[in-house]
N, C-alpha and C. Protein backbone atom coordinates (compact mmCIF):
# COMPACT_ATOMS: atom_id res chain seq x y z
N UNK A 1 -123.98 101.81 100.50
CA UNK A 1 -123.39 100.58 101.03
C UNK A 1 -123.87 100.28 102.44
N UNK A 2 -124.91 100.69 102.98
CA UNK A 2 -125.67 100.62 104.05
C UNK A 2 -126.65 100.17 104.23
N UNK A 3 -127.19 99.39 104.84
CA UNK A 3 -128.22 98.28 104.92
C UNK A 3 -128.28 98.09 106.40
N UNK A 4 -129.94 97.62 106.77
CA UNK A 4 -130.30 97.25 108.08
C UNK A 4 -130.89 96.07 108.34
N UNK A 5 -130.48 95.27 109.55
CA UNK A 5 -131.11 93.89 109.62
C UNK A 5 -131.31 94.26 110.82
N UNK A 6 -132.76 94.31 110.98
CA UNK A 6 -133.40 94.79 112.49
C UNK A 6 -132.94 95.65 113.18
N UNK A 7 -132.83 95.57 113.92
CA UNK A 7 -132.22 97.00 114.21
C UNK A 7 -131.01 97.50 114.36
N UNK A 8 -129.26 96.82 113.66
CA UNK A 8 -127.99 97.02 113.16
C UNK A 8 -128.02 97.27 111.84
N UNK A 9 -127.18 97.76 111.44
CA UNK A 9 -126.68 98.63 110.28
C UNK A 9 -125.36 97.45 110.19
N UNK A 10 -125.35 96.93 108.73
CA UNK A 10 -124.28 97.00 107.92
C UNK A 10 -123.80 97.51 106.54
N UNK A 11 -122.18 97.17 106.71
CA UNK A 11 -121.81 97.35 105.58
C UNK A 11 -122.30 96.77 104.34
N UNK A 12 -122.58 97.01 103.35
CA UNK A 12 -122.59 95.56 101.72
C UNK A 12 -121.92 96.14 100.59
N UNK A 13 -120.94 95.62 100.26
CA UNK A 13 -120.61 96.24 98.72
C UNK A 13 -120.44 95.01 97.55
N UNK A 14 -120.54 95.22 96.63
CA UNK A 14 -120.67 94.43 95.00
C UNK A 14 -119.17 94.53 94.77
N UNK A 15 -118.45 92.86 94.92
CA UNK A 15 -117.03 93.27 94.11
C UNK A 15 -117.25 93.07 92.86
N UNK A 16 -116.22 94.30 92.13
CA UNK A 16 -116.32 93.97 90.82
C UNK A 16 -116.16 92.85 89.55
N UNK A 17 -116.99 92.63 88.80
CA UNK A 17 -116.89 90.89 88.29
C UNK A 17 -115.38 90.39 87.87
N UNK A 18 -114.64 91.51 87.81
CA UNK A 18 -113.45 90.94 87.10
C UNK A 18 -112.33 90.67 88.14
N UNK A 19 -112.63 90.85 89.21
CA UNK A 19 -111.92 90.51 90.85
C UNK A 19 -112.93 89.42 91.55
N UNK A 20 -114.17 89.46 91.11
CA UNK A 20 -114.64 88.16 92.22
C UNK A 20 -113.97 86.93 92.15
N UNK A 21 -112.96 85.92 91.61
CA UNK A 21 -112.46 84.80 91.89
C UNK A 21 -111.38 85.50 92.71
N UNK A 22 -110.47 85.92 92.14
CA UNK A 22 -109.16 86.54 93.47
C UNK A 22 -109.50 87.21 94.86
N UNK A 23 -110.97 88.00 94.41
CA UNK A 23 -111.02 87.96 96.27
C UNK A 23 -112.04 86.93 97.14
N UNK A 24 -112.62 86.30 96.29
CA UNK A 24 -113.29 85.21 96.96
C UNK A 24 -114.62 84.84 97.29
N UNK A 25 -115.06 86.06 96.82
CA UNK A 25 -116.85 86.20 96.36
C UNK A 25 -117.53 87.87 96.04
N UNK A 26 -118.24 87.69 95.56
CA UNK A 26 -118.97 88.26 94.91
C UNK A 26 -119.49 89.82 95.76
N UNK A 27 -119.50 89.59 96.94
CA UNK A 27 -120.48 90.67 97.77
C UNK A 27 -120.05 90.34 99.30
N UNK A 28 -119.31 91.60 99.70
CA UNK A 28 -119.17 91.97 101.15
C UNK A 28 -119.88 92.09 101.79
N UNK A 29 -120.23 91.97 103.27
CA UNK A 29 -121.03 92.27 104.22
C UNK A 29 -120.72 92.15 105.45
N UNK A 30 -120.55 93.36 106.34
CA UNK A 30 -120.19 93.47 108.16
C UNK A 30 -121.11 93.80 108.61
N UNK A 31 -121.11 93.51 109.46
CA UNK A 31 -121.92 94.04 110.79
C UNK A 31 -121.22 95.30 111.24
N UNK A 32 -121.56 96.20 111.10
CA UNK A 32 -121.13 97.61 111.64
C UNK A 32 -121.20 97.50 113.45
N UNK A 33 -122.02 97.09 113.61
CA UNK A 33 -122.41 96.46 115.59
C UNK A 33 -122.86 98.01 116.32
N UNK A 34 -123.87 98.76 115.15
CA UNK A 34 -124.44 99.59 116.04
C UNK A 34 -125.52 99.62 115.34
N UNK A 35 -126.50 100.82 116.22
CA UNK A 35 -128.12 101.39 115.62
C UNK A 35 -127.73 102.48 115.64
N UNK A 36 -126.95 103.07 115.42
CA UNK A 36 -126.98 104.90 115.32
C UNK A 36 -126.88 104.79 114.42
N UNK A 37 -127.51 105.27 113.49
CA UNK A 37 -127.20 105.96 111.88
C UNK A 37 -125.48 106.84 111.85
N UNK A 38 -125.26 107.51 112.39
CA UNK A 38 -124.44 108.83 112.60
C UNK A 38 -123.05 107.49 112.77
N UNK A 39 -123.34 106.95 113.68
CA UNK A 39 -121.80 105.93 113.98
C UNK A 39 -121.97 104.85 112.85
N UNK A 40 -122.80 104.54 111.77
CA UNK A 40 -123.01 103.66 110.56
C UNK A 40 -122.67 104.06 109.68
N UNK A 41 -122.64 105.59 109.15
CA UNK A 41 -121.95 106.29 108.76
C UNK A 41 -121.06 106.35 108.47
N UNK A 42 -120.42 106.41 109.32
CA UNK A 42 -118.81 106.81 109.77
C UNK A 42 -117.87 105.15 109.49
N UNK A 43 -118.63 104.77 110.57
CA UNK A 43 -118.00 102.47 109.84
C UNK A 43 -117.97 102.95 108.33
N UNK A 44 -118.97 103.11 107.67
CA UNK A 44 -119.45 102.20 106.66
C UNK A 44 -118.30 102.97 105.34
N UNK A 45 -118.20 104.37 105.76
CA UNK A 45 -117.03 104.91 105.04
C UNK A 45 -115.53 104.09 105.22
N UNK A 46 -115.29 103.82 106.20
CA UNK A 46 -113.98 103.07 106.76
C UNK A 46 -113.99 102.25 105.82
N UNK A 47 -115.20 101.68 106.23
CA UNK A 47 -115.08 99.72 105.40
C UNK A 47 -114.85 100.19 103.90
N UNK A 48 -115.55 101.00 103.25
CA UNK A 48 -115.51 101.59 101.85
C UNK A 48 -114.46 101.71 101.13
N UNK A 49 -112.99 102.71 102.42
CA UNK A 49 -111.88 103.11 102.13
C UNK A 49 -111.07 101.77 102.11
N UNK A 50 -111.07 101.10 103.03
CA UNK A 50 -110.32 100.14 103.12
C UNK A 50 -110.80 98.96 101.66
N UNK A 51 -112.00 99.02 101.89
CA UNK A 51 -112.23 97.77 100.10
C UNK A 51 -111.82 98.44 99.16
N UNK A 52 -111.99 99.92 98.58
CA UNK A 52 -111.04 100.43 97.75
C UNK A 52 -109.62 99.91 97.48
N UNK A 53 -108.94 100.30 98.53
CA UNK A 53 -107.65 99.96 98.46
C UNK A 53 -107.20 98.59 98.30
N UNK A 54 -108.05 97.85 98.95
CA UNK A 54 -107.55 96.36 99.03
C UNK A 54 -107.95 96.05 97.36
N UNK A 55 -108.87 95.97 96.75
CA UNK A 55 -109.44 96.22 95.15
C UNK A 55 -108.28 96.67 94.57
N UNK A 56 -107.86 97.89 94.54
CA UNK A 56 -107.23 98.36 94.03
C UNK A 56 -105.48 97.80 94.06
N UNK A 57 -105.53 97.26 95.14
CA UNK A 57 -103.70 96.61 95.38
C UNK A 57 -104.03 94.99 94.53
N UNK A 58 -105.67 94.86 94.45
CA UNK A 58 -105.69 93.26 94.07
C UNK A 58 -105.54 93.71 92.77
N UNK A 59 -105.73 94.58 92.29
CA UNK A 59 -106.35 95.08 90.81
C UNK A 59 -104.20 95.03 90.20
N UNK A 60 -103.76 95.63 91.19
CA UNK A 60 -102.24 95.63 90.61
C UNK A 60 -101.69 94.17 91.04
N UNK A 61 -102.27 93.32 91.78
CA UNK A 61 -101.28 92.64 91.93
C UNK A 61 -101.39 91.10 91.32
N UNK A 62 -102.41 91.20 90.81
CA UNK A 62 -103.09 90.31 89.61
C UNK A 62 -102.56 90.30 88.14
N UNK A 63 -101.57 91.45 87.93
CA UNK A 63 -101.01 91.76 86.70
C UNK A 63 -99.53 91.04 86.87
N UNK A 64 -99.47 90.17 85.92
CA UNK A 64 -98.46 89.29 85.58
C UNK A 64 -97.33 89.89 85.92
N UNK A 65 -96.14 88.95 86.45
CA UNK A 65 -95.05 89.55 87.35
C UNK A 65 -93.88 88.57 86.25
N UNK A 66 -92.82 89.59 85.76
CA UNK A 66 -91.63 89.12 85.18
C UNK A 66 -91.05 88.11 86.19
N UNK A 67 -90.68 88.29 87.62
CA UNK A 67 -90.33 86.82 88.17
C UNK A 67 -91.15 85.74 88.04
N UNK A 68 -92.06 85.97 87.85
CA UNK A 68 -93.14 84.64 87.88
C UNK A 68 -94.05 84.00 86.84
N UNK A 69 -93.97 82.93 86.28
CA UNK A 69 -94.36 82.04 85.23
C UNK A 69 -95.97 82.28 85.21
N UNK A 70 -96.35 81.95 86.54
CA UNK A 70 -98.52 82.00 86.54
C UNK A 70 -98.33 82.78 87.63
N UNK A 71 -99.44 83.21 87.81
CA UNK A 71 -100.36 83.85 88.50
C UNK A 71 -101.68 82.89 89.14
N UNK A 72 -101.70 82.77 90.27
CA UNK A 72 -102.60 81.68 90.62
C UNK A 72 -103.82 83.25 91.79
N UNK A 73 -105.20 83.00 90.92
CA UNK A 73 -105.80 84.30 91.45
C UNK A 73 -106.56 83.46 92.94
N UNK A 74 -107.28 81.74 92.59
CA UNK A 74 -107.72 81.23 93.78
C UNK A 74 -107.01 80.10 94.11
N UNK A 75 -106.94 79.75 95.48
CA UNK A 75 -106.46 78.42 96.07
C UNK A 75 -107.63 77.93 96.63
N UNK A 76 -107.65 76.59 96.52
CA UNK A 76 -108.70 75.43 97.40
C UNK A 76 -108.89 75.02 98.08
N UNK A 77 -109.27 74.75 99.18
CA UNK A 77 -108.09 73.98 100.51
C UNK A 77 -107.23 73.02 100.01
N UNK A 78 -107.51 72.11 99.34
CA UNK A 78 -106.42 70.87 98.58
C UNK A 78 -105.21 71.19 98.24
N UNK A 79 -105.29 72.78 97.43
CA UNK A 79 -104.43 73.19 96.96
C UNK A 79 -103.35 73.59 98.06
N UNK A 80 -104.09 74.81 98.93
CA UNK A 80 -103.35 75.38 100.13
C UNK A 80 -102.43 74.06 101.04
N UNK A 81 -103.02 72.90 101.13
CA UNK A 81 -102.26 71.48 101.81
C UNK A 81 -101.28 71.14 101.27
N UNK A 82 -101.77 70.80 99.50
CA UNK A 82 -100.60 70.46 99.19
C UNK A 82 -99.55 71.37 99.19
N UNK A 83 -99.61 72.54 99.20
CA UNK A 83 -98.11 73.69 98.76
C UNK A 83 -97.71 73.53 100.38
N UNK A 84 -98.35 73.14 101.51
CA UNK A 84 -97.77 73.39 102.48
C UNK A 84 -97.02 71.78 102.85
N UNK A 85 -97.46 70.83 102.35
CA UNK A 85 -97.03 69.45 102.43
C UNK A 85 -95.89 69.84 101.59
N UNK A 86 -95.90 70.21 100.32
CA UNK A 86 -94.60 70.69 99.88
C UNK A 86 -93.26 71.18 100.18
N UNK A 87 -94.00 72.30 101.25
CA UNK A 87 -92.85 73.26 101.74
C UNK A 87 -92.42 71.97 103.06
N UNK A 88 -93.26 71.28 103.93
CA UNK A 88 -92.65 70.82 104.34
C UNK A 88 -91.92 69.59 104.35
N UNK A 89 -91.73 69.34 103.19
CA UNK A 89 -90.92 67.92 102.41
C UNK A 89 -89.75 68.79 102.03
N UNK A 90 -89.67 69.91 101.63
CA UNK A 90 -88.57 70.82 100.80
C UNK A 90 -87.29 70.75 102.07
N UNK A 91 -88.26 71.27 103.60
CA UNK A 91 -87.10 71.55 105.11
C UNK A 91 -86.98 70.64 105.54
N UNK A 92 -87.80 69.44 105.80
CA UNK A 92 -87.38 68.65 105.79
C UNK A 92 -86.14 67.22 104.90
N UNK A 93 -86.08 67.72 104.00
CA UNK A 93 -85.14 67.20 102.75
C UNK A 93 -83.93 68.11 103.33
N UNK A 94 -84.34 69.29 103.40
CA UNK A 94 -82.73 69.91 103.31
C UNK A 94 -81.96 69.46 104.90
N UNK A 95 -82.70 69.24 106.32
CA UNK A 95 -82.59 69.02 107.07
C UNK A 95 -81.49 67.66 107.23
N UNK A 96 -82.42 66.67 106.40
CA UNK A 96 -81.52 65.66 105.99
C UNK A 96 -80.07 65.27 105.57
N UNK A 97 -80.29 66.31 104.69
CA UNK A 97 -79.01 66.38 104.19
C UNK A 97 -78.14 67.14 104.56
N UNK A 98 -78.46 67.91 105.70
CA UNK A 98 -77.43 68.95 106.33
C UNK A 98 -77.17 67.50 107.66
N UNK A 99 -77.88 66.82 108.08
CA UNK A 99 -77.32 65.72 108.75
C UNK A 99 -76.48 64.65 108.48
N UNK A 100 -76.59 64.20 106.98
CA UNK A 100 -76.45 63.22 106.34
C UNK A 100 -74.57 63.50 106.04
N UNK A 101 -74.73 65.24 105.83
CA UNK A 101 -73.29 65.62 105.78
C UNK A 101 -72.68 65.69 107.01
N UNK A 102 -72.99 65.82 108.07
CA UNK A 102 -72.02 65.62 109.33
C UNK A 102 -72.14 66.75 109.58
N UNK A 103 -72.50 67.58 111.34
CA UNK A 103 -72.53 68.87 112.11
C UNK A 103 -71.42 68.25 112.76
N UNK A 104 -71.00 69.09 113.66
CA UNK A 104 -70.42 68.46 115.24
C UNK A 104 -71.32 68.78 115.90
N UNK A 105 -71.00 68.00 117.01
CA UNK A 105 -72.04 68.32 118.08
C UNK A 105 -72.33 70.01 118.58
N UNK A 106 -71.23 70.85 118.44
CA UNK A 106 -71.61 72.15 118.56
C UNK A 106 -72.53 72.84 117.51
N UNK A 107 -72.53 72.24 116.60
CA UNK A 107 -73.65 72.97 115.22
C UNK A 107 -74.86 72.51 115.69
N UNK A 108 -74.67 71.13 116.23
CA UNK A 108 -75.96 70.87 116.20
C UNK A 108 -76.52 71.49 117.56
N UNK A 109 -75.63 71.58 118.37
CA UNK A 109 -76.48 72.47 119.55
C UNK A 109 -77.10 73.76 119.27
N UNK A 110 -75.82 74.64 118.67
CA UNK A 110 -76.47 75.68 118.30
C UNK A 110 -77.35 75.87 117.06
N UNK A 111 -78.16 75.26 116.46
CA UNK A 111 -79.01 74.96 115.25
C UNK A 111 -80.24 74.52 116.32
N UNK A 112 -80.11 73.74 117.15
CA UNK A 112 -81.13 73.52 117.79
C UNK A 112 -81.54 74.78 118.62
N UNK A 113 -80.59 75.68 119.30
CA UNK A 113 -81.71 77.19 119.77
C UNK A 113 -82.07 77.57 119.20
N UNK A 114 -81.22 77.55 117.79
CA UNK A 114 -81.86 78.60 116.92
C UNK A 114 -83.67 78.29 116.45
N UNK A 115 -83.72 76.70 116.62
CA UNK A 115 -85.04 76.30 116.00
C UNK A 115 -85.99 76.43 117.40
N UNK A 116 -85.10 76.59 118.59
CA UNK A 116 -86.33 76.89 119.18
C UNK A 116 -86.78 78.72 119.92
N UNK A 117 -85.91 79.05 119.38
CA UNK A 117 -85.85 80.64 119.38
C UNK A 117 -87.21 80.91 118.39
N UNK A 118 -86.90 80.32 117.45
CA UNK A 118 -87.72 80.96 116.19
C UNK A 118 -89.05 80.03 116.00
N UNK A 119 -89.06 79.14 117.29
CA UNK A 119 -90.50 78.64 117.66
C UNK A 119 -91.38 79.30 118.43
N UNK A 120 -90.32 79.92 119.61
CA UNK A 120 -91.37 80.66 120.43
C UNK A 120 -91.99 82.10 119.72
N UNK A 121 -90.95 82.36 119.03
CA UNK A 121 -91.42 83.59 118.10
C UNK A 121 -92.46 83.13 117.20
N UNK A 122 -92.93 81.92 116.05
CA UNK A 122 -93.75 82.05 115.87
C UNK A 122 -95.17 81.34 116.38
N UNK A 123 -95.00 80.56 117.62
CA UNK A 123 -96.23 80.16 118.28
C UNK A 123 -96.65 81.25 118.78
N UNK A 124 -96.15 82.73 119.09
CA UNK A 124 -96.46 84.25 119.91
C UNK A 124 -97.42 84.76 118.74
N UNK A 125 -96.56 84.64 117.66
CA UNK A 125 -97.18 84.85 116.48
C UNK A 125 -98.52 85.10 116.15
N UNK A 126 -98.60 83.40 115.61
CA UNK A 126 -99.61 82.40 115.68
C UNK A 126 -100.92 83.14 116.39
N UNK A 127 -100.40 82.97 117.82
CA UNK A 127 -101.59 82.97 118.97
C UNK A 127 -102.15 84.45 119.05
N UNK A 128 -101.59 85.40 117.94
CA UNK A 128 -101.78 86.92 117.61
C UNK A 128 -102.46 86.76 116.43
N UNK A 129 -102.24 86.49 115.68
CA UNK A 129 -103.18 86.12 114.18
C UNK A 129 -102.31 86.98 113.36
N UNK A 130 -100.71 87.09 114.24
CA UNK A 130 -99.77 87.79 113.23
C UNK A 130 -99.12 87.80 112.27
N UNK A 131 -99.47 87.72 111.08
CA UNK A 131 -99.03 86.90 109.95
C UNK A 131 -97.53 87.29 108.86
N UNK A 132 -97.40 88.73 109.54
CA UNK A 132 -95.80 89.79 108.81
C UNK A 132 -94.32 88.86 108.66
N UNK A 133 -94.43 87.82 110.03
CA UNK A 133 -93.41 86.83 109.88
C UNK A 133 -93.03 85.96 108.42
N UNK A 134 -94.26 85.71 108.12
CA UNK A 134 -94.76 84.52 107.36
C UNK A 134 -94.56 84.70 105.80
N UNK A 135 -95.24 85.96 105.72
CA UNK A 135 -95.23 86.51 104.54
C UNK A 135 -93.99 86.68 103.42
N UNK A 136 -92.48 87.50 103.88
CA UNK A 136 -91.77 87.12 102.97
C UNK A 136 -91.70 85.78 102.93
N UNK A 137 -91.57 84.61 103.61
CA UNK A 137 -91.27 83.27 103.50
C UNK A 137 -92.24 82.42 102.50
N UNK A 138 -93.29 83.15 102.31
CA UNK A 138 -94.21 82.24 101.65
C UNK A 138 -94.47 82.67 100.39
N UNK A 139 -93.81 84.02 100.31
CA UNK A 139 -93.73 84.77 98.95
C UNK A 139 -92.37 84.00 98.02
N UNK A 140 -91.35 83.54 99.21
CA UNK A 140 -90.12 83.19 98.75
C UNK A 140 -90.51 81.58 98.03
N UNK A 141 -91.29 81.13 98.84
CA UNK A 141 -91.44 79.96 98.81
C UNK A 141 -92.20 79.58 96.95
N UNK A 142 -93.02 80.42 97.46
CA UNK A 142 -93.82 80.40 95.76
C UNK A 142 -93.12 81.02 94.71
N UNK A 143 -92.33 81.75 94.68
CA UNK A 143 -91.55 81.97 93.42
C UNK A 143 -90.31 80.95 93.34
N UNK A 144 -90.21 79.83 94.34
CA UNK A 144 -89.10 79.16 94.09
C UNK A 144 -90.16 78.32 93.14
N UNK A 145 -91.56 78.04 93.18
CA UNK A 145 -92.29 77.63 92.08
C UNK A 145 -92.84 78.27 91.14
N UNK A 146 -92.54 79.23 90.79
CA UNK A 146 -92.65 80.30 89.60
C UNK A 146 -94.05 79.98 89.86
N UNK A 147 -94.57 80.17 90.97
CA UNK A 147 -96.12 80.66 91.41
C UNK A 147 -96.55 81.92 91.58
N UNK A 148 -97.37 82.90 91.63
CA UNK A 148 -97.94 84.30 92.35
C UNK A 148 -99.01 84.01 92.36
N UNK A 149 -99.09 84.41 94.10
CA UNK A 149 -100.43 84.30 94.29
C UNK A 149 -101.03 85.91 94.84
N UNK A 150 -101.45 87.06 94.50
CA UNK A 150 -101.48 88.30 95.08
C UNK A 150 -101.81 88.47 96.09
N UNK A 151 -100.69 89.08 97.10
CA UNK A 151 -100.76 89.89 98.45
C UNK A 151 -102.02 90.31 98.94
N UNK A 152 -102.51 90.50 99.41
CA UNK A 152 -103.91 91.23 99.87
C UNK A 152 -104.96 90.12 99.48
N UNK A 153 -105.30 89.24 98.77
CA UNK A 153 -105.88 88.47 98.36
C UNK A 153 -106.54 87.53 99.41
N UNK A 154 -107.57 87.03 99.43
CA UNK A 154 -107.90 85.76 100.61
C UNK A 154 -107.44 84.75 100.13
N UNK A 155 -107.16 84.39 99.04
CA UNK A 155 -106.13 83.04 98.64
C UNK A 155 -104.95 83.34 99.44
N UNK A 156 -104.16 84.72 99.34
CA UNK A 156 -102.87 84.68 99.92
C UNK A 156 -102.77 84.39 101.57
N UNK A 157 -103.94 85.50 102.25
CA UNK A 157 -103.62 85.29 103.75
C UNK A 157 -104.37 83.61 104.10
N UNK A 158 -104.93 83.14 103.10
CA UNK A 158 -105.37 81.82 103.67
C UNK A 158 -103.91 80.97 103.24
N UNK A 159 -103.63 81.15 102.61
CA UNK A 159 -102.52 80.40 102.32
C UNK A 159 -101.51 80.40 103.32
N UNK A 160 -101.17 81.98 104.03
CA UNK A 160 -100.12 82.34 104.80
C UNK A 160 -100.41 81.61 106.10
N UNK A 161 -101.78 81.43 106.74
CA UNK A 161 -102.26 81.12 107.45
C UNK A 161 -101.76 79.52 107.34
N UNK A 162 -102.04 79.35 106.68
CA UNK A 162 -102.00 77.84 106.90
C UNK A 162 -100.25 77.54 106.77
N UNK A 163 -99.68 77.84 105.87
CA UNK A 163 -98.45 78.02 105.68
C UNK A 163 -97.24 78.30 107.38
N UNK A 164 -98.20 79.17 108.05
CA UNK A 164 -97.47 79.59 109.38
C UNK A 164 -97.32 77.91 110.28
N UNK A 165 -99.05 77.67 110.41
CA UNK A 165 -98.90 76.65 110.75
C UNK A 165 -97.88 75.42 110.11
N UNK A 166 -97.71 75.02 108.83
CA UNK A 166 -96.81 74.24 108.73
C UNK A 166 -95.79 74.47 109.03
N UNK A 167 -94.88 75.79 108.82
CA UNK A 167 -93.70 76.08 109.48
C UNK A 167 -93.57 76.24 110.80
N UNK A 168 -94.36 76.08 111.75
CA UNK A 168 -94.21 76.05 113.17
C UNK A 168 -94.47 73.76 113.04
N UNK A 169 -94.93 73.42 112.88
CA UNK A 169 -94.65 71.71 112.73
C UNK A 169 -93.50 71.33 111.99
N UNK A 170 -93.22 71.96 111.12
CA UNK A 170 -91.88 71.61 110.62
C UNK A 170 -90.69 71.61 111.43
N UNK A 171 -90.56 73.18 112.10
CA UNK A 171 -89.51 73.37 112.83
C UNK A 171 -89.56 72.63 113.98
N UNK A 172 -91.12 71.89 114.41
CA UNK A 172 -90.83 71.40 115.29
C UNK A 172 -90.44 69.76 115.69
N UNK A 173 -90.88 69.42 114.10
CA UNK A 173 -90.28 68.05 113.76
C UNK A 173 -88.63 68.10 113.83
N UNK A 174 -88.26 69.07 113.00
CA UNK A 174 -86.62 69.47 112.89
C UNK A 174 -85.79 69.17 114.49
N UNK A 175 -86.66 69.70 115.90
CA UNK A 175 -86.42 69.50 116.89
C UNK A 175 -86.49 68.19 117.38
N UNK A 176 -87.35 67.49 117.22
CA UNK A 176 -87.64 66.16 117.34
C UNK A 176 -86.43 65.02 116.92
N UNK A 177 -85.96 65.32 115.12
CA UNK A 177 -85.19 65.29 114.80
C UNK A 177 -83.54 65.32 115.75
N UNK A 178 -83.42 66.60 116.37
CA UNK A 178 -82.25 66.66 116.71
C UNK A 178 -82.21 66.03 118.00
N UNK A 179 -83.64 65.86 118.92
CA UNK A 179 -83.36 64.95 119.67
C UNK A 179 -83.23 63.38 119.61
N UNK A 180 -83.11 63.03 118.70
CA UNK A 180 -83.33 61.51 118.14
C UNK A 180 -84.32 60.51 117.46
N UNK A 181 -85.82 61.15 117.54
CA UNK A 181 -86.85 60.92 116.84
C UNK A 181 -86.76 61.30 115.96
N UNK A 182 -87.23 59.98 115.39
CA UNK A 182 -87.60 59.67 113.31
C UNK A 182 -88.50 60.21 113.06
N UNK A 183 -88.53 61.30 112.34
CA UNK A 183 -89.63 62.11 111.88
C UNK A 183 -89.73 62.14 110.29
């Protein structure tokens, strides 16, 4: 799994044909970011152990799940927009109607820290490429559509990714909202 392009060493490995749509192509390749043989080595085992495992968690998590109707192995970008235009028509709907029924002004104060508590937490997030927040929420989110999309997957963290971002605009429309803008 070792290969040289002038004078760096990378990684390359062949995913197997029956995982290339769920992980997203065909053939890995890093830059290890050295010329020592001895420290190319040593990467190139890492990278090895770690595609194992990730293979191997895709390999289980691709197998049809009693909560869930499909199994979705790739997303598109189109696709990833719309589920996130989704989710945010879903908080926004419920938003509505938690207004539409009447707060007092104390709910609504305290509903409003809460949305901006859990903004600064995930713009910190965000600006980390920390995605652990996100994850039950977007797992929750897709089985409320008898969707699976598998964990470890680049459909999933692209999804989560993008997903974070809508829930940081959502919550922050929600704010907008409680200050008096039509959102």
């Amino acid at each position: 799994n070792l290969t040289k392009r002038g004078e760096v060493f990378y990684f390359r490995a062949r995913i197997p044909t029956h995982l290339v749509t769920a992980y997203g192509r065909e053939i890995v390749s890093l830059s290890l970011r050295t010329t020592d043989l001895r420290v190319a080595k040593e990467r190139a085992r890492e990278h090895a152990v770690a595609l194992d495992r990730a293979l191997r968690a895709l390999e289980q998590e691709a197998r049809p799940d009693a909560d869930f109707a499909g199994t979705v192995l790739h997303l598109s970008d189109e696709d990833i927009e719309g589920l996130c235009l989704r989710y945010r028509a879903k908080v926004l709907a419920a938003d509505e109607i938690s207004r539409i029924q009447g707060m007092s002004a104390a709910d609504v104060e305290a509903e409003r820290e809460i949305y901006e508590g859990a903004l600064v937490s995930q713009r910190d997030s965000y600006a980390r490429g920390d995605l652990s927040q996100v994850y039950p929420a977007v797992r929750e989110f897709l089985k409320g559509l008898n969707l699976r999309v598998p964990g470890q997957s680049p459909a999933f963290e692209r999804l989560a990714r993008a997903f974070q971002r809508a829930d940081i605009e959502v919550n922050e429309a929600v704010l907008q909202r409680r200050s008096g803008v039509a959102v």
